[in-house]
PDB file of N, CA and C in Angstrom:
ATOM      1  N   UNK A   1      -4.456  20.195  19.952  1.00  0.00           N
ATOM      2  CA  UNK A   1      -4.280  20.545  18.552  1.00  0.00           C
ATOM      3  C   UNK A   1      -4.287  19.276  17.712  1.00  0.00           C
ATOM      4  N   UNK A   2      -4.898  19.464  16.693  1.00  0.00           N
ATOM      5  CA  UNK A   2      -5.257  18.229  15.530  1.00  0.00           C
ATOM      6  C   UNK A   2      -4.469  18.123  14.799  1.00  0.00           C
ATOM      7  N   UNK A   3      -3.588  17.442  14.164  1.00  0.00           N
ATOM      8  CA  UNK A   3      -2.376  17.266  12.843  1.00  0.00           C
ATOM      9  C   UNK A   3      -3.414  16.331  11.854  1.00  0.00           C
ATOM     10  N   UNK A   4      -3.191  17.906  10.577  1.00  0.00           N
ATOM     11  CA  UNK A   4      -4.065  17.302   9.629  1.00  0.00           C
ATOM     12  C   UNK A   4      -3.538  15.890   8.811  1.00  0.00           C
ATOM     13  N   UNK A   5      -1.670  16.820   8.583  1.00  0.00           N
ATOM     14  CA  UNK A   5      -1.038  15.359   7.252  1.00  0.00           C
ATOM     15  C   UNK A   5      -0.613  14.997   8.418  1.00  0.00           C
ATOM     16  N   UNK A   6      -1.095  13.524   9.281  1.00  0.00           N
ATOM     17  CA  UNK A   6       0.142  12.655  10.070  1.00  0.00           C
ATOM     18  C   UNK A   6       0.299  12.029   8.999  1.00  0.00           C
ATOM     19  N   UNK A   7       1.813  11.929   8.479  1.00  0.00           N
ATOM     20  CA  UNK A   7       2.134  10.712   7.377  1.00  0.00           C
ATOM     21  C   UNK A   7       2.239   9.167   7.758  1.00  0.00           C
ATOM     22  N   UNK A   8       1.995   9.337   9.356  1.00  0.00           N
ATOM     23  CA  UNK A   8       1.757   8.111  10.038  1.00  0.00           C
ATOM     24  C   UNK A   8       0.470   7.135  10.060  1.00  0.00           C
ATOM     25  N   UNK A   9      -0.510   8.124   9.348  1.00  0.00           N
ATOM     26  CA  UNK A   9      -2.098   7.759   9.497  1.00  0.00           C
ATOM     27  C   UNK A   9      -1.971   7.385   7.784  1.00  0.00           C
ATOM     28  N   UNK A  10      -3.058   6.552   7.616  1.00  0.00           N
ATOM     29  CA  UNK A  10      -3.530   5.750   6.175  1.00  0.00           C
ATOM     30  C   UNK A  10      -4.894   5.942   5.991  1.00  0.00           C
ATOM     31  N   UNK A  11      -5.057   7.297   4.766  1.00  0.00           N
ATOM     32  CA  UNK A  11      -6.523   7.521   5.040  1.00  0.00           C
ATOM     33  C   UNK A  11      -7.344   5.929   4.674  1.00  0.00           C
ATOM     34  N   UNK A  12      -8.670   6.372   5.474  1.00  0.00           N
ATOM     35  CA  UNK A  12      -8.975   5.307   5.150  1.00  0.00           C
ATOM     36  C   UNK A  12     -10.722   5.528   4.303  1.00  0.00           C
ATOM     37  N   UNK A  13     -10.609   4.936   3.157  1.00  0.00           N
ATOM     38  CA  UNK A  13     -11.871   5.158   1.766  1.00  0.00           C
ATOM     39  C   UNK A  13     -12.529   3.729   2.217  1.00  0.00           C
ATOM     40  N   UNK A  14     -13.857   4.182   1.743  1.00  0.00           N
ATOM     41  CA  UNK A  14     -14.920   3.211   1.760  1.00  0.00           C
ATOM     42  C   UNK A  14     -15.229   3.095  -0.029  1.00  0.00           C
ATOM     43  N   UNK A  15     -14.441   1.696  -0.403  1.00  0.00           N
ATOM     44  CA  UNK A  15     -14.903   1.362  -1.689  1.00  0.00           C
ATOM     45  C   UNK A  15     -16.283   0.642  -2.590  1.00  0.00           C
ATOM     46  N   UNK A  16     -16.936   0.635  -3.440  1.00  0.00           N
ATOM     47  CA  UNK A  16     -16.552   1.901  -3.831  1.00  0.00           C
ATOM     48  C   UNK A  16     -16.290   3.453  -4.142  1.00  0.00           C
ATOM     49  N   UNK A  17     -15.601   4.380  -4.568  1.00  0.00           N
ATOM     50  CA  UNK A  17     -15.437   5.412  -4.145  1.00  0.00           C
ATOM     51  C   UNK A  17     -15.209   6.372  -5.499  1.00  0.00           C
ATOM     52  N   UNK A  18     -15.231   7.636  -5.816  1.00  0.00           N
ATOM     53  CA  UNK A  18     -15.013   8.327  -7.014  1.00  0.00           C
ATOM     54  C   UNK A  18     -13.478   8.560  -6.768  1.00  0.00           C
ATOM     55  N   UNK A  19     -12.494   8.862  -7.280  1.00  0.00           N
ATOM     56  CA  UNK A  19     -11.018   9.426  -6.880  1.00  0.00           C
ATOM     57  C   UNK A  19     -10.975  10.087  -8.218  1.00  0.00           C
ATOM     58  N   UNK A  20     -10.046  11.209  -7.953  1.00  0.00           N
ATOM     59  CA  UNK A  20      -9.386  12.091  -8.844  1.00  0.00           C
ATOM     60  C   UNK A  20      -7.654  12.285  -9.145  1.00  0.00           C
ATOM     61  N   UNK A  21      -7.358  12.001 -10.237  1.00  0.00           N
ATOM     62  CA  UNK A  21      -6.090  12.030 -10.808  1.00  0.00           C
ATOM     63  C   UNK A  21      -5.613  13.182 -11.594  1.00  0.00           C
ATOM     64  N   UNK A  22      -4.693  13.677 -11.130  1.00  0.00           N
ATOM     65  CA  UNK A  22      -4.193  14.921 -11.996  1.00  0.00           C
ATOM     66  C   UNK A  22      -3.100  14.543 -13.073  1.00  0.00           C
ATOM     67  N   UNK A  23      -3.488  14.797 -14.047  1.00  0.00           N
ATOM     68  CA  UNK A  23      -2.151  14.004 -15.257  1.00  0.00           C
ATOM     69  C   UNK A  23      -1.927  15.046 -15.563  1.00  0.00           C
ATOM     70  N   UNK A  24      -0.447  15.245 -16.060  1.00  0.00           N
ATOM     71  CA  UNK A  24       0.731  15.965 -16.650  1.00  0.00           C
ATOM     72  C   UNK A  24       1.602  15.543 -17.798  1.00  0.00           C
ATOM     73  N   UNK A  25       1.105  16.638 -18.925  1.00  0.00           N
ATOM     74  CA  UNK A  25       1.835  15.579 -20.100  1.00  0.00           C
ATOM     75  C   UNK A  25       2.000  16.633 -21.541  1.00  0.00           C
ATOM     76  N   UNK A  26       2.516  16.636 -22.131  1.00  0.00           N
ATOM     77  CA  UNK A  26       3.140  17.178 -23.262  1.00  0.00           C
ATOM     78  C   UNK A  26       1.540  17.637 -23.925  1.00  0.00           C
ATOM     79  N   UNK A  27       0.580  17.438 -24.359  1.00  0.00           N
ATOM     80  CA  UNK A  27      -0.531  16.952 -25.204  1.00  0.00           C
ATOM     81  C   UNK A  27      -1.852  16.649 -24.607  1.00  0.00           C
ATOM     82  N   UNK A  28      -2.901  17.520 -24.890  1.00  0.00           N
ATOM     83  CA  UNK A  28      -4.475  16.726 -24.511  1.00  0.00           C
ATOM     84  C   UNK A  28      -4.147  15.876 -25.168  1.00  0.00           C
ATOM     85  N   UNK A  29      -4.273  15.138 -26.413  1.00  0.00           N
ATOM     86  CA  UNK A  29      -4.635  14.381 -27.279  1.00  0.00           C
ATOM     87  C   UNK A  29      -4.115  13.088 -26.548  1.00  0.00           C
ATOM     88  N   UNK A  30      -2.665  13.013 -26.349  1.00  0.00           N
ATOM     89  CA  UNK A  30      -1.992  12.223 -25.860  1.00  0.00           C
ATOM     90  C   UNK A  30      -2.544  11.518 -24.649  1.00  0.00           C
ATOM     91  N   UNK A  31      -2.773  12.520 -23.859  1.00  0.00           N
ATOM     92  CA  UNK A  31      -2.905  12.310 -22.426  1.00  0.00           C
ATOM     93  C   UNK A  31      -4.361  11.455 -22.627  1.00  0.00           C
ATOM     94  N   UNK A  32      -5.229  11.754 -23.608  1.00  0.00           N
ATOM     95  CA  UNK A  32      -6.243  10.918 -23.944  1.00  0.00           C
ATOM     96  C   UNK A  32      -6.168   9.449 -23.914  1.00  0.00           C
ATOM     97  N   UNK A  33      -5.521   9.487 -24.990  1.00  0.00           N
ATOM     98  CA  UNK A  33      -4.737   8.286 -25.836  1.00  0.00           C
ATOM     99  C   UNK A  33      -4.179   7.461 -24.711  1.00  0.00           C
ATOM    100  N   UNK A  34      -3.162   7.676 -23.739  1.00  0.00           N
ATOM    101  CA  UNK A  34      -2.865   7.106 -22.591  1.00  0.00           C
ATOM    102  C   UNK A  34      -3.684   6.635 -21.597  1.00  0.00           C
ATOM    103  N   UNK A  35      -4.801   7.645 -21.369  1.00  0.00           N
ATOM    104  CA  UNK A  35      -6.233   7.181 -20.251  1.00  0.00           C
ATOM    105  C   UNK A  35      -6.815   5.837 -21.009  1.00  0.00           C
ATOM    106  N   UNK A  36      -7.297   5.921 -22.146  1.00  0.00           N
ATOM    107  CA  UNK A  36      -8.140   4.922 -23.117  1.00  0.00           C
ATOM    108  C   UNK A  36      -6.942   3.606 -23.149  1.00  0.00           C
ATOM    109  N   UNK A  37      -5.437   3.503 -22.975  1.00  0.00           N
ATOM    110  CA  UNK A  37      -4.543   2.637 -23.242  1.00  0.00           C
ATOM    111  C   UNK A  37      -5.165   1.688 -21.488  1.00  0.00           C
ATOM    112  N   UNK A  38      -5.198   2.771 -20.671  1.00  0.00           N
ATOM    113  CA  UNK A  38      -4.842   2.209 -19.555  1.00  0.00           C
ATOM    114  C   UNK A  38      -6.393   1.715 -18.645  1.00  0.00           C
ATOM    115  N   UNK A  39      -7.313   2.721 -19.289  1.00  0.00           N
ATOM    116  CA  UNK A  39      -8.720   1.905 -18.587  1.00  0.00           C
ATOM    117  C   UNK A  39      -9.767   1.689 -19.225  1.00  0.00           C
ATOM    118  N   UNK A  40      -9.345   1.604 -20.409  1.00  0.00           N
ATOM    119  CA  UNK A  40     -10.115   1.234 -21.995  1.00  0.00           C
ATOM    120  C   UNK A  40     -11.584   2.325 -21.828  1.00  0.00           C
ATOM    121  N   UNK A  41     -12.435   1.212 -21.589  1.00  0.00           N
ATOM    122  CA  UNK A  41     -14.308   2.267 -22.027  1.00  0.00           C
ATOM    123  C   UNK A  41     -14.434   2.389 -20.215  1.00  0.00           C
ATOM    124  N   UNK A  42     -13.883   2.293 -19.160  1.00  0.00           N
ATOM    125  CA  UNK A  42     -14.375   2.550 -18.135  1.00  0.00           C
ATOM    126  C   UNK A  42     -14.807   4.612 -18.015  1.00  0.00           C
ATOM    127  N   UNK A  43     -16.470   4.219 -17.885  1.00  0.00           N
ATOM    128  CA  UNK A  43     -17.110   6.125 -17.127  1.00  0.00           C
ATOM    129  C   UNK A  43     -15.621   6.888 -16.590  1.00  0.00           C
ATOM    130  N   UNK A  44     -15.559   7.911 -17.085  1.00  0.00           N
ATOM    131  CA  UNK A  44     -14.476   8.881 -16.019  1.00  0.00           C
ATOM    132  C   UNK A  44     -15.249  10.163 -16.832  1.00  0.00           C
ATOM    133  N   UNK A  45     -14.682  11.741 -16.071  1.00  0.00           N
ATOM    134  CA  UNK A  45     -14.586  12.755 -16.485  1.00  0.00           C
ATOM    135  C   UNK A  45     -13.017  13.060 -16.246  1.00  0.00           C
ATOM    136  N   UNK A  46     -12.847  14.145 -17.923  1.00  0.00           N
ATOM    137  CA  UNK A  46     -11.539  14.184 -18.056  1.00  0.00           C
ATOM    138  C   UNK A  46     -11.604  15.575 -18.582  1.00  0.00           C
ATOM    139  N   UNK A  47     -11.418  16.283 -17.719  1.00  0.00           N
ATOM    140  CA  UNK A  47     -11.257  17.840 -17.925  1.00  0.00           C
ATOM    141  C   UNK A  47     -10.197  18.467 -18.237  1.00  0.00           C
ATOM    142  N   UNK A  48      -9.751  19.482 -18.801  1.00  0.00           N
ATOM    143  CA  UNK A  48      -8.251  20.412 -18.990  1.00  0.00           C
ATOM    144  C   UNK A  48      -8.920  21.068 -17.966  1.00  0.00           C
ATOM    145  N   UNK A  49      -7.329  20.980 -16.896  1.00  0.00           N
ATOM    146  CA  UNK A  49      -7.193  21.573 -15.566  1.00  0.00           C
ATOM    147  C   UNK A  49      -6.411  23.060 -16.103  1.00  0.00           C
ATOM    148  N   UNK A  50      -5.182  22.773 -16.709  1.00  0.00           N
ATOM    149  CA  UNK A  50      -4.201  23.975 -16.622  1.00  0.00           C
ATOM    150  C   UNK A  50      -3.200  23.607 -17.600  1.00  0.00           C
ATOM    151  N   UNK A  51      -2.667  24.855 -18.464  1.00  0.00           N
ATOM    152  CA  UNK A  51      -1.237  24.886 -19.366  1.00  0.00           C
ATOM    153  C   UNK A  51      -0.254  25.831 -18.438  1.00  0.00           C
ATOM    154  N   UNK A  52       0.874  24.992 -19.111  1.00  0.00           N
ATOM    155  CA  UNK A  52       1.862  25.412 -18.079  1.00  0.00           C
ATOM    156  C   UNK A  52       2.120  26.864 -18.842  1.00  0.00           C
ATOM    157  N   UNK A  53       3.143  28.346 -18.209  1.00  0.00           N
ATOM    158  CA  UNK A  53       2.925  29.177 -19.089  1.00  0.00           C
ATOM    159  C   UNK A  53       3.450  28.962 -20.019  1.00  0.00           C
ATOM    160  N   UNK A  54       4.667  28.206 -20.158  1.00  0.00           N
ATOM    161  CA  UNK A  54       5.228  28.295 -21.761  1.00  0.00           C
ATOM    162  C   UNK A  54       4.541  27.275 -22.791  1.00  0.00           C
ATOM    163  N   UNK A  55       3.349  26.442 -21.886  1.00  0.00           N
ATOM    164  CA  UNK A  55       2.653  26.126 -23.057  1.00  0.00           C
ATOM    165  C   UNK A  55       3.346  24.746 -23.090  1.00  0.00           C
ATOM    166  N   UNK A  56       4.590  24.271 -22.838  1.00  0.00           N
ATOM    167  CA  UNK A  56       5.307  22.620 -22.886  1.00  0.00           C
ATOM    168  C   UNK A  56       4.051  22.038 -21.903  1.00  0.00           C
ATOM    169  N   UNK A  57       3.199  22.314 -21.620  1.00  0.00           N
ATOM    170  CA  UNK A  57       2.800  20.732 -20.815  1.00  0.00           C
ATOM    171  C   UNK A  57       1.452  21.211 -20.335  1.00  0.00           C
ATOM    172  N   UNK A  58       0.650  20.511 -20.186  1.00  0.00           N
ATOM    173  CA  UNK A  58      -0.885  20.638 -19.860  1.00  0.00           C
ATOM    174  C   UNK A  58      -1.272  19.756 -18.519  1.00  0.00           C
ATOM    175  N   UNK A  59      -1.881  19.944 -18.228  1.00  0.00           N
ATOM    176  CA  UNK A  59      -2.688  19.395 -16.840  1.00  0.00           C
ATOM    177  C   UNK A  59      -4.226  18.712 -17.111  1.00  0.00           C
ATOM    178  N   UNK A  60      -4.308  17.785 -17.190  1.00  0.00           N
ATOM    179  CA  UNK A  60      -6.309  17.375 -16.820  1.00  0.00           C
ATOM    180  C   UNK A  60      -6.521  16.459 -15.644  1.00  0.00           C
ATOM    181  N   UNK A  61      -7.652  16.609 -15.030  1.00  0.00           N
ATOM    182  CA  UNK A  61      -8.193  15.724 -14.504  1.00  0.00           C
ATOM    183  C   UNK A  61      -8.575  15.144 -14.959  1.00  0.00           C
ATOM    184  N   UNK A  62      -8.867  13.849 -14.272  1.00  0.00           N
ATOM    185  CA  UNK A  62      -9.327  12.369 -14.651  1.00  0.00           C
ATOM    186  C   UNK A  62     -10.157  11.804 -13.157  1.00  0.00           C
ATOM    187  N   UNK A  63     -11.437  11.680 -13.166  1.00  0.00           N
ATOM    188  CA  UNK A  63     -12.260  11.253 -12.561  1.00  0.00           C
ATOM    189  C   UNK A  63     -13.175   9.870 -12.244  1.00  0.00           C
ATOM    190  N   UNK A  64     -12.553   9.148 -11.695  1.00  0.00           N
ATOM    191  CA  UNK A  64     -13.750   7.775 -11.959  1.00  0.00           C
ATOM    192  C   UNK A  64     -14.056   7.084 -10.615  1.00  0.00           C
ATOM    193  N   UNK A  65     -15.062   6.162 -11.154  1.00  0.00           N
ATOM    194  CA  UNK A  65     -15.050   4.852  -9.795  1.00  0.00           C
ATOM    195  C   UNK A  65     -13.993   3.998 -10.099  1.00  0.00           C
ATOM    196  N   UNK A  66     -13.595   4.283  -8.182  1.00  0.00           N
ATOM    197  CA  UNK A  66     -12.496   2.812  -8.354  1.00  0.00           C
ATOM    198  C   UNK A  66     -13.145   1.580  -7.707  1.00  0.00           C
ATOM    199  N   UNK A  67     -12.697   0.793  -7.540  1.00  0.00           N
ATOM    200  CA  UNK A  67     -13.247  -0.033  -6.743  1.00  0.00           C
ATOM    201  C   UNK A  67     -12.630  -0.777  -5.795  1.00  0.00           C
ATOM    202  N   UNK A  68     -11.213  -0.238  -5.530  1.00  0.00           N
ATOM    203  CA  UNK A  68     -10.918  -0.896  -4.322  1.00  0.00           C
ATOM    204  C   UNK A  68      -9.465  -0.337  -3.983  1.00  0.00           C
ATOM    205  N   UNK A  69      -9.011  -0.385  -3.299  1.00  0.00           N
ATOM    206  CA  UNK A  69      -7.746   0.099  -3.162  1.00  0.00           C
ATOM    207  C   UNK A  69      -6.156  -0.210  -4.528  1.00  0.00           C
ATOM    208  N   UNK A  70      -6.520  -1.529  -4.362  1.00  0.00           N
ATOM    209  CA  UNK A  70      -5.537  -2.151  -5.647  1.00  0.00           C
ATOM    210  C   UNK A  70      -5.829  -1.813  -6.777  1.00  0.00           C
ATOM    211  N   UNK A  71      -7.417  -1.397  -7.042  1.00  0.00           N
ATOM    212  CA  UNK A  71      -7.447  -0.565  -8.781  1.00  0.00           C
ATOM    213  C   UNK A  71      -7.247   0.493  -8.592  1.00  0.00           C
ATOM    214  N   UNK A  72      -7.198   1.657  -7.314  1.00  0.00           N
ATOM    215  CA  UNK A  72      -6.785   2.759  -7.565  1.00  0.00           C
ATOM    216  C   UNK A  72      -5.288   3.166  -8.109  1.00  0.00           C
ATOM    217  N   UNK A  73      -5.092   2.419  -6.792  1.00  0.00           N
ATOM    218  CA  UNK A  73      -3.154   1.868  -7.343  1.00  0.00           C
ATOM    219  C   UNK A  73      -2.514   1.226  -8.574  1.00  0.00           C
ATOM    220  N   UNK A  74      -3.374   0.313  -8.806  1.00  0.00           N
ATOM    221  CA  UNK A  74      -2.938  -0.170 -10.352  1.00  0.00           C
ATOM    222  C   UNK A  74      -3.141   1.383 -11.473  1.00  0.00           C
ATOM    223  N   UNK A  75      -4.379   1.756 -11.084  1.00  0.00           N
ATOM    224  CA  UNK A  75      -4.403   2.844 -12.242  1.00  0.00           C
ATOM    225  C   UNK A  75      -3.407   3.924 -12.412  1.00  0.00           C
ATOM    226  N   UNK A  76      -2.860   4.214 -11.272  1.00  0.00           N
ATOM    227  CA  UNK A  76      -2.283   5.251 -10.491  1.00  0.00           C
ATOM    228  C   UNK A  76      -0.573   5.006 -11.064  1.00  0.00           C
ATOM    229  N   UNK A  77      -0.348   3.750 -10.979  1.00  0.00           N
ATOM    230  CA  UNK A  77       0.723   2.961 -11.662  1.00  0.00           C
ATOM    231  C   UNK A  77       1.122   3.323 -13.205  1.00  0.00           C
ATOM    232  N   UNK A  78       0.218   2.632 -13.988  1.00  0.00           N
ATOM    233  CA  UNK A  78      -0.195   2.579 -14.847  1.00  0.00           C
ATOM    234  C   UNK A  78      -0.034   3.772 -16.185  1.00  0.00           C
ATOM    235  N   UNK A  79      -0.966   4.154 -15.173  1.00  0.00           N
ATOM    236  CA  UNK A  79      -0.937   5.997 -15.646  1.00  0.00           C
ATOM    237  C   UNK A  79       0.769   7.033 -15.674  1.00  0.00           C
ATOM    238  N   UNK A  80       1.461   6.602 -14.676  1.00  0.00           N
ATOM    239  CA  UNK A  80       2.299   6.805 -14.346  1.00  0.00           C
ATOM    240  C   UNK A  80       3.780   6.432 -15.245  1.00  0.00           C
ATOM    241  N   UNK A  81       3.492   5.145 -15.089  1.00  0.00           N
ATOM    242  CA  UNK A  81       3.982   4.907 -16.313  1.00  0.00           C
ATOM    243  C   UNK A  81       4.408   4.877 -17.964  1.00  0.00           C
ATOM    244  N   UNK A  82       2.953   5.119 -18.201  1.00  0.00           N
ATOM    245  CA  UNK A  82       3.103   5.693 -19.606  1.00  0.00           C
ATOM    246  C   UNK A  82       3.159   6.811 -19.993  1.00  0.00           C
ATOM    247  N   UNK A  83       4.336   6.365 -21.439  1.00  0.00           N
ATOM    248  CA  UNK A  83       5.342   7.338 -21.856  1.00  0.00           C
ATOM    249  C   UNK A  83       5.179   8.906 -22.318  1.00  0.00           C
ATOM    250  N   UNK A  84       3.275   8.820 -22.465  1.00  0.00           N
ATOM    251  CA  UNK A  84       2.676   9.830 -22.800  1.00  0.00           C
ATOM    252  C   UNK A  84       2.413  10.557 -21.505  1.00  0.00           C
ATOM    253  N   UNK A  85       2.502  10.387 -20.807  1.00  0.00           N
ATOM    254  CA  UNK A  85       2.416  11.183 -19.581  1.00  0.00           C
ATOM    255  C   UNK A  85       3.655  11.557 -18.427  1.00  0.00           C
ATOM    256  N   UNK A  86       3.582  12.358 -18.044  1.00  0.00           N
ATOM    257  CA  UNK A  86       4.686  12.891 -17.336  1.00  0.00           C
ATOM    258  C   UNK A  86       4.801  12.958 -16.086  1.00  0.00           C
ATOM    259  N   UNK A  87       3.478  13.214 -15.487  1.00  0.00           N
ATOM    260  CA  UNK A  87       3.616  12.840 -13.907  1.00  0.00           C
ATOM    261  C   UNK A  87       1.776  12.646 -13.556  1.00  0.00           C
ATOM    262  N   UNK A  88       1.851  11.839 -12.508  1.00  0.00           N
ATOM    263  CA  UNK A  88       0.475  11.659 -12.350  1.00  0.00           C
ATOM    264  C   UNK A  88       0.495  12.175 -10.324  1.00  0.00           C
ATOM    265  N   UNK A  89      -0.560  12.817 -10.139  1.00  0.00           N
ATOM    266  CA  UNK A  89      -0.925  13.435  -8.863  1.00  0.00           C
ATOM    267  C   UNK A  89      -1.701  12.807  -8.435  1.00  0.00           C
TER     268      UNK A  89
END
């Protein structure tokens, strides 16, 4: 038998690579405003994924090339961090 999540294993990406980010945040607009703070004019697609039902909080994806492990993470950071956003996936 195969164990899909070993949390022991580190997937391993061949950079560079496309990755996808799920942001969570009060606001499209915002959540904009925060992507453009954090990776200025870099290509991405940035879709509305989902509203929560009462409508407090929205979901989009965010799509781009990374280029290496440390910019995924920096972005991932980043994103995370700011105040316009609420949780990043």
């Amino acid at each position: 038998m195969e164990i899909i999540n070993d949390s022991d294993k580190k997937i391993e990406l061949i950079y560079p690579c496309s990755w996808s980010y799920k942001i969570i945040g009060c606001e499209e607009e915002a959540i904009e405003v925060a992507i453009n703070d954090v990776i200025d004019s870099r290509e991405r697609s940035l879709t509305h994924s989902h509203n929560s039902k009462g409508g407090k909080y929205v979901s989009m994806n965010l799509e781009l090339l990374v280029h290496n492990e440390d910019d995924r993470n920096f972005i991932y950071e980043e994103l995370k961090k700011h105040q316009d956003i609420k949780m990043v996936l």
